[in-house]
C-alpha atoms as a PDB file:
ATOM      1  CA  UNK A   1     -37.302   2.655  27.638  1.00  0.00           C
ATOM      2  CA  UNK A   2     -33.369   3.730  27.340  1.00  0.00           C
ATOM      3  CA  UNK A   3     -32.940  -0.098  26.672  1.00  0.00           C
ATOM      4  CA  UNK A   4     -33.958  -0.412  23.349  1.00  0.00           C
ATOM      5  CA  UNK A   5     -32.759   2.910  22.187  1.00  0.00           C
ATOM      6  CA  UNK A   6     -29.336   1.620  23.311  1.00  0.00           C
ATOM      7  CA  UNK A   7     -29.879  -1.143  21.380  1.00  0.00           C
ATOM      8  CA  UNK A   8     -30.612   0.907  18.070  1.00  0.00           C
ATOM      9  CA  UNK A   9     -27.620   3.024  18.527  1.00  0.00           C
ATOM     10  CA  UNK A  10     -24.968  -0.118  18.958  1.00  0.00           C
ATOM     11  CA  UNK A  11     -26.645  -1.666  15.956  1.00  0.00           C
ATOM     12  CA  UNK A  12     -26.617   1.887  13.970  1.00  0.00           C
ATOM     13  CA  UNK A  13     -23.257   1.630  14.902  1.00  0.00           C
ATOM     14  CA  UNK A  14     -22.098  -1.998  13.816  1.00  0.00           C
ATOM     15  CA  UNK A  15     -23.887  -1.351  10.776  1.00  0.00           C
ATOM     16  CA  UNK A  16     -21.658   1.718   9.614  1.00  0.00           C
ATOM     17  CA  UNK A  17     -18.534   0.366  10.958  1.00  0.00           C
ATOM     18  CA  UNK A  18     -18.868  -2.699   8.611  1.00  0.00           C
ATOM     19  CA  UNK A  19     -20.203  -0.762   5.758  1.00  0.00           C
ATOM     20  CA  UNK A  20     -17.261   1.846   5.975  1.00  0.00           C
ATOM     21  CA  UNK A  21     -14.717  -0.833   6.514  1.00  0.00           C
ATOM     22  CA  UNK A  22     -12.137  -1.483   3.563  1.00  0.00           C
ATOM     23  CA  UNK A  23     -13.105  -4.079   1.486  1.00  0.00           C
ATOM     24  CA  UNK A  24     -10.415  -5.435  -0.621  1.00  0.00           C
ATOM     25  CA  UNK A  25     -10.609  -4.571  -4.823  1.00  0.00           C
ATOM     26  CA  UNK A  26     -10.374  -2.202  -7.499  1.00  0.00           C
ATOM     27  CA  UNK A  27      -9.495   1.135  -5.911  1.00  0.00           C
ATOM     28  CA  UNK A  28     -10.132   3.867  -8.332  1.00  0.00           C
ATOM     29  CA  UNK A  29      -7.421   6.798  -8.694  1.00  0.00           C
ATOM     30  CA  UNK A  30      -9.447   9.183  -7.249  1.00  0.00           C
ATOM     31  CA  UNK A  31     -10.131   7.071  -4.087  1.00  0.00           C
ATOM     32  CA  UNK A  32      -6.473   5.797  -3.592  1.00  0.00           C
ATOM     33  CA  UNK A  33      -5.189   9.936  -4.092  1.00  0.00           C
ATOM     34  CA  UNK A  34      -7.931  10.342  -0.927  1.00  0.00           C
ATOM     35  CA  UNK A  35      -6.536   7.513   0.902  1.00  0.00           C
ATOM     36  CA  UNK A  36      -2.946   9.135   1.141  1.00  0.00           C
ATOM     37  CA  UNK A  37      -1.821   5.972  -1.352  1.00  0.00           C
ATOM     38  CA  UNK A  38       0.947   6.646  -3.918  1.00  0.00           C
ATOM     39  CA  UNK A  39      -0.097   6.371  -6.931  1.00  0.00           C
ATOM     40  CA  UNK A  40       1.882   5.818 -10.172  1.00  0.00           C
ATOM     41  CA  UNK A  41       0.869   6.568 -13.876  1.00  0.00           C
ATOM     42  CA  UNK A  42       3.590   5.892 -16.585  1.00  0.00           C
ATOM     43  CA  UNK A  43       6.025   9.006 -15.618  1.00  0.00           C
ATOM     44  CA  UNK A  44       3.631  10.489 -13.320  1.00  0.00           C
ATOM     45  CA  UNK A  45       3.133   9.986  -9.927  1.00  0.00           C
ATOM     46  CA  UNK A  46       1.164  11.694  -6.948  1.00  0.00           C
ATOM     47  CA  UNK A  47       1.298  11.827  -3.592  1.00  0.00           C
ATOM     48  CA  UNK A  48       4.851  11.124  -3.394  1.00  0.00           C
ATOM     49  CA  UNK A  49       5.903  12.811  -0.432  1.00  0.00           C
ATOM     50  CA  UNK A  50       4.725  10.288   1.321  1.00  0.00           C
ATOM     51  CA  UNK A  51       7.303   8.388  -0.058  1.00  0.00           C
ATOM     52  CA  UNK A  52       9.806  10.719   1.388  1.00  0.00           C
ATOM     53  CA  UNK A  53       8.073  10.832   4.491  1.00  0.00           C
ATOM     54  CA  UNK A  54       8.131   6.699   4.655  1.00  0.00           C
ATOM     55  CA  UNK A  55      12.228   6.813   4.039  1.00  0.00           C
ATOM     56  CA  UNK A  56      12.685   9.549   6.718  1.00  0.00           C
ATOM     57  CA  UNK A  57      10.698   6.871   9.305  1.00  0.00           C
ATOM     58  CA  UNK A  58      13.060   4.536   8.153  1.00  0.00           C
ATOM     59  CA  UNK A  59      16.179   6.433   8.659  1.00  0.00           C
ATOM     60  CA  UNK A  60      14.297   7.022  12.095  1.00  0.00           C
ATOM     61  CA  UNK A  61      13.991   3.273  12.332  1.00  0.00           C
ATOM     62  CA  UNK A  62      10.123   4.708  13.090  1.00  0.00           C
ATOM     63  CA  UNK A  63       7.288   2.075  12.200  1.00  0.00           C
ATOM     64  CA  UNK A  64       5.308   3.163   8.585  1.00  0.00           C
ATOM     65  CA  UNK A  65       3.646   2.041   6.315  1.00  0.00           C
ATOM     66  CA  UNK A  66       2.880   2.643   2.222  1.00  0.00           C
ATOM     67  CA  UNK A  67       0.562   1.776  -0.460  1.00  0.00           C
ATOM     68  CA  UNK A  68       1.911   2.052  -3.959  1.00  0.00           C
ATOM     69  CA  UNK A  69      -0.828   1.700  -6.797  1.00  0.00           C
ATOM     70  CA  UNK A  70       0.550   1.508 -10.308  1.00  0.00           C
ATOM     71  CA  UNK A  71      -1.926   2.173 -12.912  1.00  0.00           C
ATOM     72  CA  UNK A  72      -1.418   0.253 -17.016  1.00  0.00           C
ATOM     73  CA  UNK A  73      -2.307   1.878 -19.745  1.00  0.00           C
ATOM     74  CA  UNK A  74      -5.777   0.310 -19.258  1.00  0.00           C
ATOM     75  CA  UNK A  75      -6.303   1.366 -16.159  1.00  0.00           C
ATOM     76  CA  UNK A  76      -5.215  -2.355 -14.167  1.00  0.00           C
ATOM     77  CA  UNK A  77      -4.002  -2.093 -11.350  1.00  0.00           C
ATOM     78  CA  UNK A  78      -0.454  -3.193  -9.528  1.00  0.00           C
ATOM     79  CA  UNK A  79      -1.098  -2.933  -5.572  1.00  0.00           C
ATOM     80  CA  UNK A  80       2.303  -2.747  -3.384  1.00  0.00           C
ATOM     81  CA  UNK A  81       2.381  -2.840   0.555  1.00  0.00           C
ATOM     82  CA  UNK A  82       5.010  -2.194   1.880  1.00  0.00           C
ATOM     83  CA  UNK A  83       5.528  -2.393   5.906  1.00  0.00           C
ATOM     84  CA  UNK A  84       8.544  -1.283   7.897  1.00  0.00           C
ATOM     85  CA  UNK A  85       8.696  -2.235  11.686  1.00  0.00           C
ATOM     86  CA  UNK A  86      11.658  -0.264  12.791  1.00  0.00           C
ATOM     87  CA  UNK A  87      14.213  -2.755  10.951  1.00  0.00           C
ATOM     88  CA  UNK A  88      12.927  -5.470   8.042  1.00  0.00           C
ATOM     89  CA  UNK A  89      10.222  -4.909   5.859  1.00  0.00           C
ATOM     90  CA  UNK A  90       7.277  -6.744   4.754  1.00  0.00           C
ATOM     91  CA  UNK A  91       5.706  -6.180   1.405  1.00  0.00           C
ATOM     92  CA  UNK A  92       2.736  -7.890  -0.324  1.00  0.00           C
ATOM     93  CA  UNK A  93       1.179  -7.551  -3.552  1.00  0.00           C
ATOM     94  CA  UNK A  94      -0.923  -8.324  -6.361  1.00  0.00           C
ATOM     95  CA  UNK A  95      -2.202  -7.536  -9.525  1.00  0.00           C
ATOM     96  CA  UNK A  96      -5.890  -5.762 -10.203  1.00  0.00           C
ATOM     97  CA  UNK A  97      -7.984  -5.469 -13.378  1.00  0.00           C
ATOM     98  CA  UNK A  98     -11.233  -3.312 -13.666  1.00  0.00           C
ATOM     99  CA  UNK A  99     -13.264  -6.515 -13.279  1.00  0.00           C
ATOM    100  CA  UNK A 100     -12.178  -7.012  -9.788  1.00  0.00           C
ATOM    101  CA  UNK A 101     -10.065 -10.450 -11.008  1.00  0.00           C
ATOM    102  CA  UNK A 102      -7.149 -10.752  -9.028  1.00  0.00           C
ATOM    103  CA  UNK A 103      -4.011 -12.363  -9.599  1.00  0.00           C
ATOM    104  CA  UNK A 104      -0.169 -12.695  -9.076  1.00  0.00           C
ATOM    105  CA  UNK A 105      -0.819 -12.587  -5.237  1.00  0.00           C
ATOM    106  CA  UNK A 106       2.372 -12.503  -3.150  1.00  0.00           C
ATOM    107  CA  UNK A 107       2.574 -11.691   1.044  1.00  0.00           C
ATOM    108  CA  UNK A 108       4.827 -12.024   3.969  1.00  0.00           C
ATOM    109  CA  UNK A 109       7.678 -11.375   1.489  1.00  0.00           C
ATOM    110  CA  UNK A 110      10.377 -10.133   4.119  1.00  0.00           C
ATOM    111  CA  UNK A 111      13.297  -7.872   3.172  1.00  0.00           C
ATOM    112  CA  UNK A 112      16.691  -6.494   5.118  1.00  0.00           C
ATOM    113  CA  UNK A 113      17.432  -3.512   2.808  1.00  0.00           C
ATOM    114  CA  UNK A 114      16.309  -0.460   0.786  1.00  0.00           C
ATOM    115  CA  UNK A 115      18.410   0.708  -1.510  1.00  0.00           C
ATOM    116  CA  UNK A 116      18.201   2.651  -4.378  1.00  0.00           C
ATOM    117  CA  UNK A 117      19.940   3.359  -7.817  1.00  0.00           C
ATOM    118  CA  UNK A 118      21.574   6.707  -9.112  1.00  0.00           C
ATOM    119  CA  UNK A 119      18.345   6.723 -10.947  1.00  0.00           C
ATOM    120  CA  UNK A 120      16.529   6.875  -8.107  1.00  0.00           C
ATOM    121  CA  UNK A 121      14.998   3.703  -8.429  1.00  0.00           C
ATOM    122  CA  UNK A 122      14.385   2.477  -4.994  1.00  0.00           C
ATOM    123  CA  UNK A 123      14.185  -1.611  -4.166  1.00  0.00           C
ATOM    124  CA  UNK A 124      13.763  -3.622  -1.528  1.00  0.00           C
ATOM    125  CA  UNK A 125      16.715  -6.531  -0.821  1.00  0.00           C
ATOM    126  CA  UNK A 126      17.179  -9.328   1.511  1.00  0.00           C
ATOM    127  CA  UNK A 127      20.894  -9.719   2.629  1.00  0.00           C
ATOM    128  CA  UNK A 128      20.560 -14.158   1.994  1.00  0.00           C
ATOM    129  CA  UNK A 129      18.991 -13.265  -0.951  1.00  0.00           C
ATOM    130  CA  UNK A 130      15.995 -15.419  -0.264  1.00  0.00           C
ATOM    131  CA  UNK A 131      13.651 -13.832  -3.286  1.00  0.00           C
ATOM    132  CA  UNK A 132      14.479 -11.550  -6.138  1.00  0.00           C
ATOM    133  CA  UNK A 133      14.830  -7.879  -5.265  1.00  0.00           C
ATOM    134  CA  UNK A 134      11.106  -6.362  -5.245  1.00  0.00           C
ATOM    135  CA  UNK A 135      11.167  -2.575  -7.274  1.00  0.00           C
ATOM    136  CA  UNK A 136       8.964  -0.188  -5.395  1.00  0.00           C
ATOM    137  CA  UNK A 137       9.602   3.453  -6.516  1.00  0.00           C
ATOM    138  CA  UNK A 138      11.028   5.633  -8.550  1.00  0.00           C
ATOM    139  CA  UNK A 139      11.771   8.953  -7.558  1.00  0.00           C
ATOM    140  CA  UNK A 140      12.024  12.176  -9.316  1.00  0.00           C
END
């Protein structure tokens, strides 16, 4: 008798880990504020002390981790990864539209450096200069 009620629970189980998983496509602003993302809209931006949090890790040489979503005009979508692992980072990223299309897909880039402008624009650099410097931020 406990056997099949075992059984239910692992498949109860299975079934909302799957269905709760992230699946990859448009992530809606409300959803990506709730998900600790930063989030970018013209000259605003939320969530972006998690930014500052991410480049005290890094002065830590701590592992972290951001999202970056940068919202058009029409609502699009720009999604930016960017990984640290205690010394290079690794971004990937791609372009979004409302109709789940997805485009201008670039991983594994690998970077050396973060640096930033008097601006505060903030960029990630490879020291060989491999690829073209890769904007990320800009702070307030």
């Amino acid at each position: 008798m406990k056997r099949p009620y075992l059984l239910v629970c692992l498949l109860f189980f299975l079934n909302f880990m799957t269905a709760c998983g992230h699946k990859e496509g448009y992530i809606h602003r409300e959803d990506a504020l709730k998900r600790g993302y930063i989030v970018l809209e013209g000259t605003n931006s939320h969530n972006h002390e998690r930014f500052d949090m991410f480049l005290k890790n890094v002065d830590l040489k701590r592992e972290d981790q951001i999202t970056i979503i940068i919202y058009d005009l029409v609502q699009n979508q720009y999604v930016l990864t960017v990984e640290y692992d205690g010394e290079h980072y690794h971004a990937s990223r791609y372009f979004m539209d409302q109709n789940q299309k997805k485009s201008q897909v670039i991983e594994n880039l690998l970077f050396t450096h973060l640096s930033y402008t008097s601006s505060k624009n903030y960029f990630l650099t490879h020291e060989n200069k491999i690829h073209s410097d890769l904007w990320i931020y800009q702070g307030k």
